[in-house]
Each structure stands twice: as C-alpha cells, then as structure tokens.
Protein backbone atom coordinates (compact mmCIF):
# COMPACT_ATOMS: atom_id res chain seq x y z
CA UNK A 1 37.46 -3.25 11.63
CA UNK A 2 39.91 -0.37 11.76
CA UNK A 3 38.92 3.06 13.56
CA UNK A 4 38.85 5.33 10.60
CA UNK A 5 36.64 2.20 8.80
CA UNK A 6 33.84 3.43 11.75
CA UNK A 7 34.58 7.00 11.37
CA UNK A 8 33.79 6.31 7.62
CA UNK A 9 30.63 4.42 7.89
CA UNK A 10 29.13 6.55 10.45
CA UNK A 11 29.56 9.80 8.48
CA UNK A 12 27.94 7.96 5.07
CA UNK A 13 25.43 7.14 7.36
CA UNK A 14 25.15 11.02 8.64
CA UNK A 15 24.95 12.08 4.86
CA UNK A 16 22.31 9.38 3.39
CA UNK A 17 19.78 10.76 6.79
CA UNK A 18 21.02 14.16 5.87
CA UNK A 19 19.86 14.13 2.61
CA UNK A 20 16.84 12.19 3.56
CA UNK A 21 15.81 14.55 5.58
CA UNK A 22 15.47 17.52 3.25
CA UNK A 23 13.41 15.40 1.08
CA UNK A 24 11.24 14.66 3.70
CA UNK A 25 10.58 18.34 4.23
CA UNK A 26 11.04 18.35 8.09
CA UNK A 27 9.59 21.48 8.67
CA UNK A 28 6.79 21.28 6.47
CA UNK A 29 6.10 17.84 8.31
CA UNK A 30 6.46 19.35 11.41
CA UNK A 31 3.80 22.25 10.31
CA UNK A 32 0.95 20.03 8.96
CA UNK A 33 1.32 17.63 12.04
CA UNK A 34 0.62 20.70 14.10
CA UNK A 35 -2.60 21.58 11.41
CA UNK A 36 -3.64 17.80 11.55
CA UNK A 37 -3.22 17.70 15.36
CA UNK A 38 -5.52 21.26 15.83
CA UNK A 39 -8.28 19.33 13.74
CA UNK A 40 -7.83 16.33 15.86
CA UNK A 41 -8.48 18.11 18.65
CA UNK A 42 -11.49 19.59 17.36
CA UNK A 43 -14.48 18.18 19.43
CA UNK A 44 -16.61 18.13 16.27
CA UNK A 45 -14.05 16.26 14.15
CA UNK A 46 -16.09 12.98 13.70
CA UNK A 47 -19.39 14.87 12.99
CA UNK A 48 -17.63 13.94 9.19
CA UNK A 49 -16.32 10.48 9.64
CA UNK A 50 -15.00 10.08 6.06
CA UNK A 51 -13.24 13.38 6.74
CA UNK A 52 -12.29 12.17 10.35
CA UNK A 53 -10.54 8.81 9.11
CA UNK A 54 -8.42 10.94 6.46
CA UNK A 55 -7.16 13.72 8.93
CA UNK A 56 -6.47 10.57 12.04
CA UNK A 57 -4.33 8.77 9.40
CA UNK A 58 -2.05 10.80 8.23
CA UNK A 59 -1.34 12.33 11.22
CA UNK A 60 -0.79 8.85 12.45
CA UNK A 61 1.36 8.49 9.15
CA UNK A 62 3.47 11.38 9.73
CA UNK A 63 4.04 10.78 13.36
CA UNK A 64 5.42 7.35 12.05
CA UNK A 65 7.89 8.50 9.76
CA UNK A 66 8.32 11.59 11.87
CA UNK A 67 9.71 8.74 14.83
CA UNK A 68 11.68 6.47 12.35
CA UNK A 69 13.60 9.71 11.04
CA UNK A 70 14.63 10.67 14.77
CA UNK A 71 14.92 7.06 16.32
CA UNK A 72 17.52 6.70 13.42
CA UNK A 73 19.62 9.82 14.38
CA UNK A 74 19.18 9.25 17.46
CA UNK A 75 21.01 5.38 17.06
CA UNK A 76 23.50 7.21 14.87
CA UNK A 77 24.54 8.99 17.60
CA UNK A 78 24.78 6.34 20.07
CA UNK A 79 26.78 4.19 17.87
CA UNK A 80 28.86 6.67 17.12
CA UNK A 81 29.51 7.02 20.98
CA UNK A 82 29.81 3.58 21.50
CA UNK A 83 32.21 3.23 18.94
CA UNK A 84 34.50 5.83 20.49
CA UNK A 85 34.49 4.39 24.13
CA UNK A 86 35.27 1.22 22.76
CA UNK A 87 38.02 2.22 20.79
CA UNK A 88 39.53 4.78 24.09
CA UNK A 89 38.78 1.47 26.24
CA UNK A 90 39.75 -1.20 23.45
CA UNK A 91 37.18 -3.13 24.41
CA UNK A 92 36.33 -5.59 21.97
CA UNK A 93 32.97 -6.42 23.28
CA UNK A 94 31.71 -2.65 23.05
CA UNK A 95 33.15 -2.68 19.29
CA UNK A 96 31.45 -5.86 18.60
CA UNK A 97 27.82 -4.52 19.70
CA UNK A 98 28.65 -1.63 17.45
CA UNK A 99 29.37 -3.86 14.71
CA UNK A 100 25.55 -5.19 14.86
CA UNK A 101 24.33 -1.93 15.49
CA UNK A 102 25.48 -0.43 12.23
CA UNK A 103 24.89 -3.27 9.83
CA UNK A 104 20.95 -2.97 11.88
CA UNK A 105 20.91 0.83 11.43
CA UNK A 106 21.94 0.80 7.66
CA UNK A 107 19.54 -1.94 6.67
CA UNK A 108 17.04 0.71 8.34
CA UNK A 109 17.97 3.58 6.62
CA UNK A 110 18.01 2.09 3.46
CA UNK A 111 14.37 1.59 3.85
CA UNK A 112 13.73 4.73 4.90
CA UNK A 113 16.00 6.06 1.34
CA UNK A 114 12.95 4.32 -0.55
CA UNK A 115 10.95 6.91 0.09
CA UNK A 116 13.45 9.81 -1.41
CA UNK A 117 12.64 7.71 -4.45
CA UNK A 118 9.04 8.46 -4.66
CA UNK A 119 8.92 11.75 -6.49
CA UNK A 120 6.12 10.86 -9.36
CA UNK A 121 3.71 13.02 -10.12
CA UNK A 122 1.45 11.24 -7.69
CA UNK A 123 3.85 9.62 -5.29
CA UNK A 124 2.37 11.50 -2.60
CA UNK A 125 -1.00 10.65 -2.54
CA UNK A 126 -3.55 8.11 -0.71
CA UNK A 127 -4.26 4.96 -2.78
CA UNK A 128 -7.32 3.75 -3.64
CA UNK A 129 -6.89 -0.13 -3.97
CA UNK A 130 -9.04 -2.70 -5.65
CA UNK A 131 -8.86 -6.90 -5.68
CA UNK A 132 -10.54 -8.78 -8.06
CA UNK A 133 -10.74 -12.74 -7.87
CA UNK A 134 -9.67 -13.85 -11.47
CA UNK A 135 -9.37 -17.52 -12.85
CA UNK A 136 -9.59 -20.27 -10.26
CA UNK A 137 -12.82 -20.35 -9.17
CA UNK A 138 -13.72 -20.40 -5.50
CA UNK A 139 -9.82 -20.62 -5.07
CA UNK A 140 -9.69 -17.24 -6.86
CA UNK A 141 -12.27 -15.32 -4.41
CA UNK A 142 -10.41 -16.70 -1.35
CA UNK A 143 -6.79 -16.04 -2.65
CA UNK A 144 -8.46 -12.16 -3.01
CA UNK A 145 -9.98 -11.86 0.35
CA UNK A 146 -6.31 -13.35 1.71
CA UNK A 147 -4.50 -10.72 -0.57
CA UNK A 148 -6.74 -7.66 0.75
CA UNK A 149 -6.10 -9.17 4.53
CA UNK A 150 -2.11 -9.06 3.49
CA UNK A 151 -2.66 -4.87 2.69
CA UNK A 152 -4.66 -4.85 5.39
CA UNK A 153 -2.31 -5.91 7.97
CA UNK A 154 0.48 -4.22 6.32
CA UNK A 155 -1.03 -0.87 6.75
CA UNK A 156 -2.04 -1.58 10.45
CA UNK A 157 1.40 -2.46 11.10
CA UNK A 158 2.30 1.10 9.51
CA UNK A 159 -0.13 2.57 11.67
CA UNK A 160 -1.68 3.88 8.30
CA UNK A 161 -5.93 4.07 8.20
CA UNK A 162 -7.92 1.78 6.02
CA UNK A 163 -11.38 3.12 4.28
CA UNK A 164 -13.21 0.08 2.80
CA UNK A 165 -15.07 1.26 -0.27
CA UNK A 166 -17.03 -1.92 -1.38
CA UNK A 167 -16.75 -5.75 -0.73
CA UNK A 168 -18.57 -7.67 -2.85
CA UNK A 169 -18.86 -11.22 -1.28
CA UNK A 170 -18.64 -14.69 -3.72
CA UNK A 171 -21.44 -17.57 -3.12
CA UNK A 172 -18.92 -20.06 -1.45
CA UNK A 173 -16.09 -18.06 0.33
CA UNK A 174 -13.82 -15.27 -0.28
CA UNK A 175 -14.42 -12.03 -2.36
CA UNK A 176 -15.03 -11.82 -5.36
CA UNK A 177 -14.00 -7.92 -5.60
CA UNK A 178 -13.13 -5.55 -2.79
CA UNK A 179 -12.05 -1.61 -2.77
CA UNK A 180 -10.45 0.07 0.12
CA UNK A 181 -8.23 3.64 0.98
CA UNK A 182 -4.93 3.03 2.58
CA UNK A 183 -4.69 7.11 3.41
CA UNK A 184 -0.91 7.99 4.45
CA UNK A 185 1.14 10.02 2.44
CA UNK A 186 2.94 8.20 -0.25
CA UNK A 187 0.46 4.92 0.05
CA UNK A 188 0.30 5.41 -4.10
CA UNK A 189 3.84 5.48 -4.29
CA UNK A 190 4.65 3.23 -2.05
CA UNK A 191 1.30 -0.09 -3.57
CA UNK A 192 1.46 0.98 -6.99
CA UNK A 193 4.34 -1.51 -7.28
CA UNK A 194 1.46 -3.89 -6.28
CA UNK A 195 0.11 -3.26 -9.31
CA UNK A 196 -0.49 -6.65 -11.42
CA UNK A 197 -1.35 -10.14 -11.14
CA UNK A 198 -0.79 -12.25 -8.68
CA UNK A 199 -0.72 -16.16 -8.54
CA UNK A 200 -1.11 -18.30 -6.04
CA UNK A 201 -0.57 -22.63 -5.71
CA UNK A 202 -1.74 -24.83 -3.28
CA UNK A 203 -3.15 -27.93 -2.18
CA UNK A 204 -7.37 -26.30 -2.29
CA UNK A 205 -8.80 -26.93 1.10
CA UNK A 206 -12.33 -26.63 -1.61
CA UNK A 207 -11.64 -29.95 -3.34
CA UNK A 208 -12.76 -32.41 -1.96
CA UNK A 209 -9.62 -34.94 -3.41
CA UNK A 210 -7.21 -32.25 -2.12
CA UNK A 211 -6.19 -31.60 -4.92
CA UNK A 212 -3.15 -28.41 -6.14
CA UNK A 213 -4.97 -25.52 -7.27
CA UNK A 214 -3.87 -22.56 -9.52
CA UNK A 215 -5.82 -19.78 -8.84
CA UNK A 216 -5.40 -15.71 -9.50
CA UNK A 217 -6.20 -12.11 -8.16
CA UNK A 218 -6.13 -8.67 -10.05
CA UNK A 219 -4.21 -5.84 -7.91
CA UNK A 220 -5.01 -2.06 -9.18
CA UNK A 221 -3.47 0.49 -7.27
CA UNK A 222 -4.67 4.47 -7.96
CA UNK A 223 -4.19 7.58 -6.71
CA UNK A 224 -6.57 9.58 -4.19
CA UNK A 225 -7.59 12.83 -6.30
CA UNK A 226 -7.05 16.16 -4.21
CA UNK A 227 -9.48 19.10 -4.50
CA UNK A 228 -7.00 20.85 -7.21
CA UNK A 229 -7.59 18.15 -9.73
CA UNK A 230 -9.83 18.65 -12.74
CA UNK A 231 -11.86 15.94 -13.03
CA UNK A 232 -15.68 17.19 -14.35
CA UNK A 233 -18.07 14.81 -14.91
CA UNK A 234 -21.43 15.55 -16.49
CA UNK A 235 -24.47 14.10 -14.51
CA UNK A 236 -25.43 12.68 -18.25
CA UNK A 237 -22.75 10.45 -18.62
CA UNK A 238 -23.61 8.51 -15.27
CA UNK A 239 -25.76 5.89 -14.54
CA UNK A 240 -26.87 5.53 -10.70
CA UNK A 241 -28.03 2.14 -9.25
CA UNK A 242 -29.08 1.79 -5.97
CA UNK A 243 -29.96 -2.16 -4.58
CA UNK A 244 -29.53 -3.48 -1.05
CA UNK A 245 -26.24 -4.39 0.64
CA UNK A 246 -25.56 -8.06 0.97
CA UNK A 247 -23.13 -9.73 3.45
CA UNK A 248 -20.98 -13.29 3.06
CA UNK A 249 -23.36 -16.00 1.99
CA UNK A 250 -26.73 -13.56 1.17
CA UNK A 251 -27.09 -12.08 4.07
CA UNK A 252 -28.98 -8.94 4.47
CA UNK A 253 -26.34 -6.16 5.78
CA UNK A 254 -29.30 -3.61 6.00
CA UNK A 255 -32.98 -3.57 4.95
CA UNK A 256 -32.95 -0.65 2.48
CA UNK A 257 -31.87 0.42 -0.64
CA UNK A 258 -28.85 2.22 0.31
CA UNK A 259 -26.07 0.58 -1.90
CA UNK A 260 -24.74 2.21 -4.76
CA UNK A 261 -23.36 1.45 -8.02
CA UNK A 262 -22.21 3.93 -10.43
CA UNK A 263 -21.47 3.69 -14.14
CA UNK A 264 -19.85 6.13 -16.20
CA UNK A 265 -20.60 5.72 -19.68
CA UNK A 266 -18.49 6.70 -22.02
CA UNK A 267 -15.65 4.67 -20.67
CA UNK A 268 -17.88 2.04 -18.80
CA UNK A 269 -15.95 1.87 -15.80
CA UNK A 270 -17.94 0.49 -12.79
CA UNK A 271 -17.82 1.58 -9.22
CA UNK A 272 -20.27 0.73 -6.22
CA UNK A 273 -20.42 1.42 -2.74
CA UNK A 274 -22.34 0.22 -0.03
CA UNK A 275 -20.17 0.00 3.12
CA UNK A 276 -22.18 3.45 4.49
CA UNK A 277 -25.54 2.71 5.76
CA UNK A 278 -27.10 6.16 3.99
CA UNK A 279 -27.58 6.16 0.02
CA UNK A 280 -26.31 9.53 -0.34
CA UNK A 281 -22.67 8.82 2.13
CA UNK A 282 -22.64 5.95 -0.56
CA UNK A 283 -22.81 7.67 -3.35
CA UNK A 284 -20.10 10.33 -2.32
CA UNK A 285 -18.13 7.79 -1.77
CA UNK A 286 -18.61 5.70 -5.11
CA UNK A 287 -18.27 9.33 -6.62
CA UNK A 288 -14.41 9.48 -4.71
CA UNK A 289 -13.52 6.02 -6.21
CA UNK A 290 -15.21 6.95 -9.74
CA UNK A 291 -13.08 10.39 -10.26
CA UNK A 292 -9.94 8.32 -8.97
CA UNK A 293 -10.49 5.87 -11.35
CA UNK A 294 -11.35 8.33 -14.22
CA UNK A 295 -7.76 10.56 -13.29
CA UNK A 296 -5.82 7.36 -13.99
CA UNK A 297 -6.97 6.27 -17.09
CA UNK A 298 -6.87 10.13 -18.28
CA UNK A 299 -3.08 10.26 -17.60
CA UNK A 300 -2.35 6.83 -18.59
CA UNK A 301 -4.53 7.64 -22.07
CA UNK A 302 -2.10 10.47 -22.27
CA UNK A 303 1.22 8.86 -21.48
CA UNK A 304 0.10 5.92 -23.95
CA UNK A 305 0.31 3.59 -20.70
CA UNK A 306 -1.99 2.79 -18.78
CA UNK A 307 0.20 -0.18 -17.58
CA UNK A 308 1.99 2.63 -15.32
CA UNK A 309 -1.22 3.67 -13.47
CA UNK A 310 -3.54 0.57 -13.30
CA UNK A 311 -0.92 -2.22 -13.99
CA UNK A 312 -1.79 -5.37 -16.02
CA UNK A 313 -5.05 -6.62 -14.23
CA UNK A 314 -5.93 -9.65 -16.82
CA UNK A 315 -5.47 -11.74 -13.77
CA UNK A 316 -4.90 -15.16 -15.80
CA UNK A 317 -2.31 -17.56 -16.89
CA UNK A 318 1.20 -15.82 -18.22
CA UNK A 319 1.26 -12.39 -17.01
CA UNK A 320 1.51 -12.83 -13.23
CA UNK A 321 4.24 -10.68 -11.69
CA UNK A 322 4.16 -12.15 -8.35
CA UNK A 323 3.95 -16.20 -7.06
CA UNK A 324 2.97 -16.92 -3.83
CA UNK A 325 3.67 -20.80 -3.97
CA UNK A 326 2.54 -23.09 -0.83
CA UNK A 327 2.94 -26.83 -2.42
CA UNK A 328 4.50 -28.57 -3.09
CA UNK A 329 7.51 -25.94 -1.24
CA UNK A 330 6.77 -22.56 0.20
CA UNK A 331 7.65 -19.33 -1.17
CA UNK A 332 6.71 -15.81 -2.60
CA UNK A 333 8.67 -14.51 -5.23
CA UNK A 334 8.25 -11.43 -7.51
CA UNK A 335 9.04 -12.30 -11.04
CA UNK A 336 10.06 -8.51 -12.34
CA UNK A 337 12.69 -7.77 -9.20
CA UNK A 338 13.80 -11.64 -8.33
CA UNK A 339 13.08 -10.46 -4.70
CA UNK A 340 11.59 -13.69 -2.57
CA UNK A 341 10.31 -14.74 0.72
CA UNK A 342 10.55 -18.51 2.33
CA UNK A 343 7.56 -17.33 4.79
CA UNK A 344 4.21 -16.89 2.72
CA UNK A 345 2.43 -17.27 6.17
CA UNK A 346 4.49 -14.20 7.43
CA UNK A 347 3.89 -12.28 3.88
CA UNK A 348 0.41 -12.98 3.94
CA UNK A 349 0.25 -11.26 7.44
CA UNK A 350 1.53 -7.77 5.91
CA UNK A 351 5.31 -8.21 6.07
CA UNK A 352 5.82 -7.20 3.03
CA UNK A 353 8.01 -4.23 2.92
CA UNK A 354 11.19 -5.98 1.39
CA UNK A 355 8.77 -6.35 -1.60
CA UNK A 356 7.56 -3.37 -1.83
CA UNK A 357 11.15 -1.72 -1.35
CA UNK A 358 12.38 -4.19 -4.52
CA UNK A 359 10.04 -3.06 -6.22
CA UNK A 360 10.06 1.06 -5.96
CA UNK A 361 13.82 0.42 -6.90
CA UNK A 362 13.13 -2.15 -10.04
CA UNK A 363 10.55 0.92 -10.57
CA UNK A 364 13.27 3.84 -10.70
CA UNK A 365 15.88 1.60 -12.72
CA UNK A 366 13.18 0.44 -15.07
CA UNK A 367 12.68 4.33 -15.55
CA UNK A 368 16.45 5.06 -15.89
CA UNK A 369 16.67 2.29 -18.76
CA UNK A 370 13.98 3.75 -20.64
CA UNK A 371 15.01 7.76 -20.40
C-alpha cells in the first residue's frame, strides 16, 4: 500500500470518530458520569435497590462506551505513528503490523458508528424484554430459557445491569415466560431489532427416540418509560392478583403471598411480578413493566404499527425472523438482514453483536425505503 493510501485511511478514520463523537455528546457523557458517580458514592445508595441497580448500570454503561471511544483514538494515533516510522525506516514489517491494525480498528469503529444510528424517539432508553415459549412444547420453554441466557450473557459481556421482572417456570424444563431490564443507555435501540420470532431445530434431548424438533420463542423488546412520560392509569381499570411465588418444578420460592399479577382491562395486557420478596416492591415493579407496556402499544396504536414497537410475537410456523439451526448442520441466520453465524454455541453465549449491528442497519435502510 502506497503512503498517501495510509495518510488517506487514517484521516477517514479521524472523521467517522470525529463525527461519532459529537453524537455521543462527550461532554454531556462526561457530566452525568460525574452525577452517576456522586450517587454511587452515596453510602445510602442501596437503601433503594431497584434505584441502586439503575444508577450502577449506566454508569457502568457509560464508562464502557466512554473507554471504547478513547481506546479507539488512542489506536488511531498509534497507527498513525507506526505508519510513519515505518515508512521513514521502510520497514516492511512495521507497515505490515499497521496493515492489521487498521483493517482491526475500522471493523471497530464501524461498530461503534451503529450507535450514531440510533436516534428514534426512544433509542435512548432501557429495555424492558420479555420471552415467551411458543409452539414446540417442552422444546419451546427450553429454547426460551436458552434465548433469555443468550441476552443475558450479552449484556454481562457489555458490562450492562440486568433487572429480572418475572420468570415463570414450565412443568418439565425451561420457561415458559420470563421479563427482565437490560438498563444502559440505548439497550431499546440497540434489542428492539430482537424483536420477533425466533426458531430453533434440533435433535430434542426430551424425546426419548431423539428425534429433530421444531420449536419457537416470542422476543418483545420495549422501552423503559422516564418520569416525563404521560402514562395515567386509573386504579379502576386494574385488576391486582397476588398468589405465592413458585420456583422450577413447584417449588415454594417464599411462603407468602407476595407475587403479583396485574391486569389492565381495557386492553387486557398481563403483567406479574414476583422476583421481590415484599408484595408492595412487587407491585411497583409489575406497575414499571405495565406503563412500559401500555407506552408502546399507545405509540404503535398511533403510528398504525405496532410491528415497530412490539415486533411480530405469534411465535409459530412462517413468520420467524431468525433460525438458529443445530441438525442436521449448525448455524444462526437472520432471515430479514441475510446476516449468519456458523457458531450457535458461541451466539447462544451472548456474541451476538454482528446481529444486532445487521440489524440496526437493515432497520435505518428499511426506514429510508419507506420515507
């Protein structure tokens, strides 16, 4: 490669973090990591626990993207010295590391450009996730419980906290529903691609005759609400249930009442909670998920698509957007971006960024096709 080809490639470089930058907001990031890290510091901070996990995580969250942004200029830099003393030295060597260095560095900082394309209306928020086992049977519970592990173990690997809502266990194994927070900034921009159906083929380790198995799980991805949003809801058009927790296989998580299910009525959306051991932490928390839950089928009722908030949740045969295939070959591919994976063991232990990064971009040309 010819000097000026380096010069080139390292200023393109410059620009794309430049301009990522001022989306980021720097300085505001900067400003509320220096709120968040006050609160941290406060020594009653986990007197509210709920409150606690949400201020720990994002900070955690911005520190993250607060060290990709500078590790990246700060390889910019070095590359760009290396490439110099190579060049003054002609060694080839030197020139050669650089080489890897800047394909590395740009496949890097094209993740990181995902993010400047997260600018819907509620991009920015926490997500509130839920997994539902749909046709398949016993198959169907597991394949959930493996998907909410895969989120899971994606946000741990993000360094991003994880509020579990409600697990509700099947008879045999698995889960037959589960809802969780992921809180970090952008989490609803980042899993509402996530949205959808997803379908998964194996040999059952359930059946007895070992047998392939087609079985499915229901992703909906929605956003946290914030104190500014107007969401109202009359104590009349609620239903409260309270009835005992319950662990895998019946067993008795606690010996009280303190689980909670709410109803709201005129829509007859269903949310319970009963990972708390008080009935009242329960039913603020079943009241978080409710009013989440409410917001997105309000905006999608007045967009005319609800598709956009919730996704398509039928969770049966022909409207799967993802395969995660493990006989009679392996591999996970998403039908809407054509992205795919030969490692469904790796995928299913959070790597799943390259599919998530497909997707916000299918997202934003899907968008550009339709303005």
């Amino acid at each position: 490669m010819a000097g000026p080809d380096y010069d080139v490639e390292i200023k393109q470089l410059q620009a794309t973090m430049k301009t990522i930058g001022q989306v980021l907001d720097l300085d505001a990031m900067r400003t509320e990591m220096a709120d968040l890290g006050e609160q941290v510091a406060a020594p009653d901070l986990w007197d509210d626990q709920a409150n606690a996990t949400r201020v720990t995580g994002r900070l955690s969250a911005l520190q993250g993207q607060m060290e990709r942004f500078e590790s990246l200029m700060s390889r910019i830099d070095d590359v760009a010295v290396l490439v110099e003393l190579g060049q003054e030295e002609g060694d080839a060597d030197s020139l050669a590391e650089a080489d890897r260095e800047l394909a590395s560095i740009k496949q890097s900082v094209e993740s990181l450009e995902v993010r400047t394309l997260l600018n819907g209306e509620y991009d920015a928020r926490e997500a509130l996730v839920t997994i539902r086992a749909g046709a398949g049977g016993v198959d169907a519970a597991d394949f959930a419980e493996m998907l909410m592990r895969m989120y899971t173990r994606w946000a741990e690997r993000q360094k991003y906290g994880v509020e579990v809502f409600d697990t509700s266990y099947a008879e045999e194994a698995g889960l037959k529903s589960a809802t969780f927070a992921v809180h970090a900034p952008y989490a609803y921009g980042t899993l509402s691609v996530e949205a959808g159906t997803h379908r998964l083929v194996r040999i059952s380790p359930f059946d007895n005759q070992g047998r392939r198995q087609t079985s499915f799980a229901a992703v909906e991805v929605v956003p946290v609400l914030e104190q500014t949003d107007e969401i109202e809801i009359p104590d009349e058009e609620i239903r409260v249930d309270v009835f005992r927790s319950g662990g895998p296989g019946g067993q008795s998580v606690n010996t009280t009442d303190s689980a909670v299910r709410l109803t709201h009525l005129p829509t007859g959306t269903v949310v319970s909670c009963q990972n708390e051991k008080s009935q009242l932490q329960n039913k603020a928390s079943a009241m978080v998920v409710l009013k989440a839950k409410l917001l997105a089928l309000k905006k999608a009722e007045e967009k005319a698509q609800l598709d956009g908030l919730r996704g398509d949740v039928q969770a049966s045969w022909g409207d799967q957007m993802r395969n995660y295939v493990l006989n009679p070959y392996q591999i996970v591919k998403d039908l809407r971006t054509g992205h795919e994976s030969g490692n469904p063991s790796t995928v299913f232990d959070g790597e799943i960024d390259d599919f998530l990064e497909a997707g916000i971009r299918w997202r934003r040309n899907s968008e550009k096709e339709d303005a």
